[in-house]
Protein backbone atom coordinates (compact mmCIF):
# COMPACT_ATOMS: atom_id res chain seq x y z
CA UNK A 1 14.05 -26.99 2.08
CA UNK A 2 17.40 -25.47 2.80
CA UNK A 3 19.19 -26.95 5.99
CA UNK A 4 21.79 -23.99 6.40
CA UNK A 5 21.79 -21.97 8.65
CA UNK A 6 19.83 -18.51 7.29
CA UNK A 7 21.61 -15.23 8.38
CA UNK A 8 18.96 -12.63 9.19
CA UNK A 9 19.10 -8.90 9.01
CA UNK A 10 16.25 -7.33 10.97
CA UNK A 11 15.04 -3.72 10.52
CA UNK A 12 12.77 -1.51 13.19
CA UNK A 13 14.11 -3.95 15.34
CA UNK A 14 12.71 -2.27 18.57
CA UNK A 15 9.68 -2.06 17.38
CA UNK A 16 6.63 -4.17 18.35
CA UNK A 17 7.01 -6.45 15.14
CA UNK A 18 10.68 -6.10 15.09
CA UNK A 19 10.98 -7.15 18.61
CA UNK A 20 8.92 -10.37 17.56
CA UNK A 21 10.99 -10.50 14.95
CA UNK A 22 14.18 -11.33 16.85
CA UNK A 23 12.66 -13.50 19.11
CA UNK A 24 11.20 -15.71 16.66
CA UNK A 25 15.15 -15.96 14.25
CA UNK A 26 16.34 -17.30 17.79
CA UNK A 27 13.89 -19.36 18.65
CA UNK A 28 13.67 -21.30 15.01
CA UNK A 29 16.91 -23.46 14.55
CA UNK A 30 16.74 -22.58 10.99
CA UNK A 31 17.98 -19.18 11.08
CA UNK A 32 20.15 -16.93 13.53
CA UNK A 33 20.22 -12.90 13.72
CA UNK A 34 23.29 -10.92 12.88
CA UNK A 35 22.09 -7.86 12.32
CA UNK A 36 19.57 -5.83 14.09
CA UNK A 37 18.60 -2.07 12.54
CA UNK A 38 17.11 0.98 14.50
CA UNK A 39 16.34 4.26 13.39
CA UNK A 40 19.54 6.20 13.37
CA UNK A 41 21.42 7.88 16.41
CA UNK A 42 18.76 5.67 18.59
CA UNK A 43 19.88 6.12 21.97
CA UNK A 44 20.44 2.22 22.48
CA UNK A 45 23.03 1.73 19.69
CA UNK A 46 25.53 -0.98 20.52
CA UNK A 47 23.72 -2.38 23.34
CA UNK A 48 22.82 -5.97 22.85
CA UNK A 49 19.60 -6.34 21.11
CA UNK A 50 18.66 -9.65 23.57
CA UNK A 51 19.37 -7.99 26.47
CA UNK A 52 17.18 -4.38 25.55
CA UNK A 53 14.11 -6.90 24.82
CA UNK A 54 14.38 -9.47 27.09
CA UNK A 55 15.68 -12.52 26.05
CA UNK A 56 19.02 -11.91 27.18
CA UNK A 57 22.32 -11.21 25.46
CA UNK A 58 22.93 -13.30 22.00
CA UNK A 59 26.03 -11.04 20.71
CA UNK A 60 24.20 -8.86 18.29
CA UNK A 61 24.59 -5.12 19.15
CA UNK A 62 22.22 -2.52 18.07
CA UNK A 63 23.14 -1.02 15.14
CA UNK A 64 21.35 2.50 12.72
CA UNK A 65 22.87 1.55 9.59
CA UNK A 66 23.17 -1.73 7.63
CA UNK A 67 26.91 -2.79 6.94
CA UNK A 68 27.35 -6.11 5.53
CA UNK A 69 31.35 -5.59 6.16
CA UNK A 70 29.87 -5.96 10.29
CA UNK A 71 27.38 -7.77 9.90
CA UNK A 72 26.57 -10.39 6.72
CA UNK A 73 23.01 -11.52 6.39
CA UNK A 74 21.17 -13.69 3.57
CA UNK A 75 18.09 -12.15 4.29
CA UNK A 76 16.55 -8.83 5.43
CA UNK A 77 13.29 -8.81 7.39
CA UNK A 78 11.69 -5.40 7.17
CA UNK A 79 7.99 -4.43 8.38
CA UNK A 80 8.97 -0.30 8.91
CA UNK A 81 7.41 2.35 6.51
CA UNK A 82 7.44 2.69 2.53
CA UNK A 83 10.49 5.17 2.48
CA UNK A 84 12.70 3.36 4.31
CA UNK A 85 11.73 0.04 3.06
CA UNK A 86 12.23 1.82 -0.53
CA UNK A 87 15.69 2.66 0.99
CA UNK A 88 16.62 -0.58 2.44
CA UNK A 89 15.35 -2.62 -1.24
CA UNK A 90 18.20 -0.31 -2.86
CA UNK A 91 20.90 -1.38 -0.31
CA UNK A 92 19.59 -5.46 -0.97
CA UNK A 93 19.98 -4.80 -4.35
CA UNK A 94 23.62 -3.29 -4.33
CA UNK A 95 24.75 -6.30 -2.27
CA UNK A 96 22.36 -8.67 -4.18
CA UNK A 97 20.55 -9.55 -0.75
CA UNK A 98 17.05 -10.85 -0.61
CA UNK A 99 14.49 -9.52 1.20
CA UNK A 100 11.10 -10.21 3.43
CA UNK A 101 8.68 -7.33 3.53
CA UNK A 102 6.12 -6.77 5.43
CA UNK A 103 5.47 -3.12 5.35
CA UNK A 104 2.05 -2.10 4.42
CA UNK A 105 0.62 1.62 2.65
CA UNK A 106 2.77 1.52 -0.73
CA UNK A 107 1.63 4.07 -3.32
CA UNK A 108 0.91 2.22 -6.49
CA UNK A 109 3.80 3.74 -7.73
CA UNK A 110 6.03 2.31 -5.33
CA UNK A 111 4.38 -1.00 -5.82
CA UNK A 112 6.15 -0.44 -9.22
CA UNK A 113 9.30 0.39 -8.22
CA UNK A 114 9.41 -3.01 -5.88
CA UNK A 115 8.64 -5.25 -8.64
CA UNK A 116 11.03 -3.46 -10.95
CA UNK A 117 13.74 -4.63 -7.93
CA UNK A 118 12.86 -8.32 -7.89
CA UNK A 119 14.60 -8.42 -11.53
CA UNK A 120 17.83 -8.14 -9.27
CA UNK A 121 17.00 -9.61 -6.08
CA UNK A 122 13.96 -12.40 -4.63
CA UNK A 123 11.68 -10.46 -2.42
CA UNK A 124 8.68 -12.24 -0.92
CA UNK A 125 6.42 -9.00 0.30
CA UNK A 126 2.84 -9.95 2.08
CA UNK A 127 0.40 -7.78 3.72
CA UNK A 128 -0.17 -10.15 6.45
CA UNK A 129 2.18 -13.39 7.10
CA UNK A 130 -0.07 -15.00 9.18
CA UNK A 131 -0.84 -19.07 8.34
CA UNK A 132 -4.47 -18.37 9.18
CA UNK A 133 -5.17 -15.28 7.20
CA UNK A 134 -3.52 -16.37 4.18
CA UNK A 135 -5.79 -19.38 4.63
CA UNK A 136 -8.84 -17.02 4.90
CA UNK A 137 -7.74 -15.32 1.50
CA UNK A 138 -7.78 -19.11 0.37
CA UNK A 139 -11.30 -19.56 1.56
CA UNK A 140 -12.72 -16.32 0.42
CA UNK A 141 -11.30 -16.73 -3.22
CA UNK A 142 -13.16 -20.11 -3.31
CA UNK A 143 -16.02 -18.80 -1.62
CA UNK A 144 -16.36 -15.76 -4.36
CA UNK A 145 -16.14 -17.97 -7.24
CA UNK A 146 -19.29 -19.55 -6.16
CA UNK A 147 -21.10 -16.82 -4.52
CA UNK A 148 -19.41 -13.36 -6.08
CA UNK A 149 -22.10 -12.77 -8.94
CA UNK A 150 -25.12 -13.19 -6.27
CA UNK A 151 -24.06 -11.64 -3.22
CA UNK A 152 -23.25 -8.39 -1.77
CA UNK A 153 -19.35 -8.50 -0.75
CA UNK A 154 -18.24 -6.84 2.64
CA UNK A 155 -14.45 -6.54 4.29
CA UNK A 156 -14.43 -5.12 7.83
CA UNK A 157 -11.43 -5.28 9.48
CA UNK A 158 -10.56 -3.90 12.79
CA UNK A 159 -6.83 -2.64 13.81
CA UNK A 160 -5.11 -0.68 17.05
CA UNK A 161 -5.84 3.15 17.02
CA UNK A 162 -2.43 3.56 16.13
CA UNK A 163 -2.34 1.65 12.94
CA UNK A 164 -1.59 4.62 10.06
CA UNK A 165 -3.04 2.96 6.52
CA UNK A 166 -7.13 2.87 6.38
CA UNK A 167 -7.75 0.08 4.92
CA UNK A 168 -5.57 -2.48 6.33
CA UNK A 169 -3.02 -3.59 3.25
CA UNK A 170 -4.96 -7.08 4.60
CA UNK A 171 -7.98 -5.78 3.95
CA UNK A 172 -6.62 -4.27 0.08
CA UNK A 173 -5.24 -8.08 -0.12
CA UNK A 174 -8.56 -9.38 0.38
CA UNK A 175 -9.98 -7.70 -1.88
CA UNK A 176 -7.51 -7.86 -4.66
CA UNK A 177 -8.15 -11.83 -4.15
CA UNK A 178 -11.67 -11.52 -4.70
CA UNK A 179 -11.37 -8.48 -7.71
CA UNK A 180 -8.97 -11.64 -9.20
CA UNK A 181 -11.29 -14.44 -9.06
CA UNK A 182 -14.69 -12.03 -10.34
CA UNK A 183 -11.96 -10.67 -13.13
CA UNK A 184 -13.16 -6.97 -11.39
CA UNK A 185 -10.99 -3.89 -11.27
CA UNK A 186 -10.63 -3.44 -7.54
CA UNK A 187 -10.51 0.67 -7.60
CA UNK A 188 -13.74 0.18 -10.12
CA UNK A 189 -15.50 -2.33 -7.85
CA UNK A 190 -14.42 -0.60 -3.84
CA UNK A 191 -16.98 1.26 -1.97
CA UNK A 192 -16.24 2.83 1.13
CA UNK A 193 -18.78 4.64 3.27
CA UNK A 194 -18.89 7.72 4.15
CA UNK A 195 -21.02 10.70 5.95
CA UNK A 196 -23.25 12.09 2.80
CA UNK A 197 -23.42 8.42 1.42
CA UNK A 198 -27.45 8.42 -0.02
CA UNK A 199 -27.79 5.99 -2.54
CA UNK A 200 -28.98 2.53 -2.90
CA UNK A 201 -25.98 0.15 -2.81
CA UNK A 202 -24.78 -0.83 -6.53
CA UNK A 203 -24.44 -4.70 -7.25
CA UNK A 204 -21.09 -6.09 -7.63
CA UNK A 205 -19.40 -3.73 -5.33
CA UNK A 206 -17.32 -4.53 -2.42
CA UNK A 207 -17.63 -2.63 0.69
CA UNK A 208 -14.86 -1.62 3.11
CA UNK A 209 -15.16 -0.61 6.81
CA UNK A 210 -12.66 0.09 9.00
CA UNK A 211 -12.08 0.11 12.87
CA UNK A 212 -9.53 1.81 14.64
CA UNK A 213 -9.45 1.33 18.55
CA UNK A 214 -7.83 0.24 21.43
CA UNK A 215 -5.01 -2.35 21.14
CA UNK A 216 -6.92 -4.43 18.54
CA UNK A 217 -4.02 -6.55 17.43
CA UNK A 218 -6.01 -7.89 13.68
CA UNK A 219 -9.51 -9.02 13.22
CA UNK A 220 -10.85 -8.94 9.49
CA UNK A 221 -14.38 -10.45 8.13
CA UNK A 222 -15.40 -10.92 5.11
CA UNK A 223 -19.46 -11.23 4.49
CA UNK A 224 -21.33 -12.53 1.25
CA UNK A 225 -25.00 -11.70 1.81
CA UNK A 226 -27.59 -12.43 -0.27
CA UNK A 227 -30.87 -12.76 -0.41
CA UNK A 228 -31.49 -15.52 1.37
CA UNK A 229 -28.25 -16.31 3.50
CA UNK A 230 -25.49 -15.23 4.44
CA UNK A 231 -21.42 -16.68 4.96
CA UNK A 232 -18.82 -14.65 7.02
CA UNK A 233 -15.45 -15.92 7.30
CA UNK A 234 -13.34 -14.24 10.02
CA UNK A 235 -9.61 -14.31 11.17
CA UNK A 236 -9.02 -13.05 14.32
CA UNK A 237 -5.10 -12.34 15.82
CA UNK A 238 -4.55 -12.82 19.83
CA UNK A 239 -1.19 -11.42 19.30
CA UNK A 240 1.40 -10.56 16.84
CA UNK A 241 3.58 -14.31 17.37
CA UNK A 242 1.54 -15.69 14.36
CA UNK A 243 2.75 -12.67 12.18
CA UNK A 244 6.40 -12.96 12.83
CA UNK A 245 6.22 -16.73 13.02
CA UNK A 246 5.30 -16.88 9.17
CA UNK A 247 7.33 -14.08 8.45
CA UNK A 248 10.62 -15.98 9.94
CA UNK A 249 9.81 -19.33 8.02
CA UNK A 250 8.64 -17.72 4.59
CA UNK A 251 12.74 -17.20 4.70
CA UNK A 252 12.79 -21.23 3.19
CA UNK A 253 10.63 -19.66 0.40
CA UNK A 254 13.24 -17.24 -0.88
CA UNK A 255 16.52 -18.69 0.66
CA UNK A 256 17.47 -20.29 -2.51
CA UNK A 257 16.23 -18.17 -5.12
CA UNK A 258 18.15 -15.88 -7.13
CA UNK A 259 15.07 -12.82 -8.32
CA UNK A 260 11.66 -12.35 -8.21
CA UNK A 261 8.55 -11.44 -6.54
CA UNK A 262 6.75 -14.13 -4.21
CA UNK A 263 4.06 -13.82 -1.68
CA UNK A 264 2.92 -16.13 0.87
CA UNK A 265 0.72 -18.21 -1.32
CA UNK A 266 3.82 -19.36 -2.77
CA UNK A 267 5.40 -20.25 0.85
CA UNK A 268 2.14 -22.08 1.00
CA UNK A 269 1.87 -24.44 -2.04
CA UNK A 270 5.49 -24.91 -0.50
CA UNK A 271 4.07 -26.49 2.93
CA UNK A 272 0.70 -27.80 1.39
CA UNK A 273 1.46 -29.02 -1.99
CA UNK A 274 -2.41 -29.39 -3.03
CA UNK A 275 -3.57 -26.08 -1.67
């Protein structure tokens, strides 16, 4: 692990994960903020980001647009929306900055375009950067090798009503892990339900529900029934700490590394060397 201290860039950082965000770079004596990115002409630019979120002032003013003349970074944090994440890879790639993302809904296509960008730059994207769900997608890969053939295969996962991407990227994570393991094709093998749906459930498919209500912060299960019994393996999230908590120290992951694409399994087998 790197001892330096890691210079970090934060994006959306007045929203609910960015505001996390910040408070989790200052409280980890690994890493400092020293640059914190709104949408532009936000009505709070230049104010002190610590002071507009509670924590009180640390010197880093609110800022719409990156400038690494201002404000140098090693490392970018973003968890905002495909386009401006797209925007923001283009800008890490012109000043050969890694990144952390954390956005969710990419297009396949775009998927594309980001791994065409860790040829240039290390970028370490997860759906989820929580220790316990990436644990659960550790679980449910082991579980699938043993029970996949023999069981019917069910993700529900339940969000806030404001949460834009049905299903959760977790959820698409999920199962992606188990279409690996079975050797499926996960747009072959998905079966969502729907009003009209009147036929008897096909074997080997795996089944998606979504919830979206209140302030549901993350809850996802995942069920193998079969005939005789049944395992369901749940994460639940009491709040989004645990999400920017991994997302601050997955920076040791990439700090050092000059291109390519990582996820969190890597940051794992970094922390738990037999996992």
């Amino acid at each position: 692990m790197n001892n330096k201290i890691t210079r970090i860039a934060i994006t959306g950082a007045l929203g609910r994960m960015g505001q996390m965000l910040v408070r989790e770079v200052e409280k980890n004596k690994k890493t400092c903020l020293t640059a914190a990115i709104v949408k532009q002409n936000h009505p709070l630019i230049n104010h002190d980001i610590g002071k507009e979120i509670g924590i009180g002032k640390i010197g880093v003013l609110i800022q719409d647009t990156l400038d690494v003349n201002k404000n140098d970074f090693d490392i970018l944090i973003d968890f905002t929306n495909p386009l401006s994440t797209l925007q923001y890879l283009k800008y890490c790639k012109q000043f050969q900055k890694n990144i952390i993302i954390g956005t969710t809904g990419f297009s396949e296509s775009e998927i594309q375009i980001i791994k065409s960008y860790s040829k240039n730059i290390a970028i370490l994207i997860a759906s989820n950067f929580s220790i316990g769900i990436n644990l659960l997608y550790y679980l449910v890969e082991k579980t699938a090798q043993v029970l996949g053939n023999n069981s019917d295969i069910d993700i529900i996962e339940f969000h806030h009503r404001n949460k834009m991407d049905i299903p959760s990227g977790t959820a698409l994570t999920i199962g992606e892990s188990i279409s690996n393991v079975m050797k499926w094709n996960l747009n072959d093998k998905s079966l969502y339900y729907k009003k009209g749906f009147r036929k008897v459930r096909e074997s080997k498919k795996i089944g998606f529900s979504s919830i979206r209500s209140g302030n549901i912060i993350g809850k996802h299960s995942v069920v193998f029934t079969s005939a005789e019994e049944e395992i369901n393996i749940t994460h639940t999230a009491f709040n989004r700490e645990s999400f920017a908590k991994g997302a601050v120290q997955s920076v040791s992951c990439i700090i050092s590394e000059k291109k390519g694409l990582f996820d969190m399994k890597d940051f794992l087998k970094k922390i738990f060397q037999n996992l």
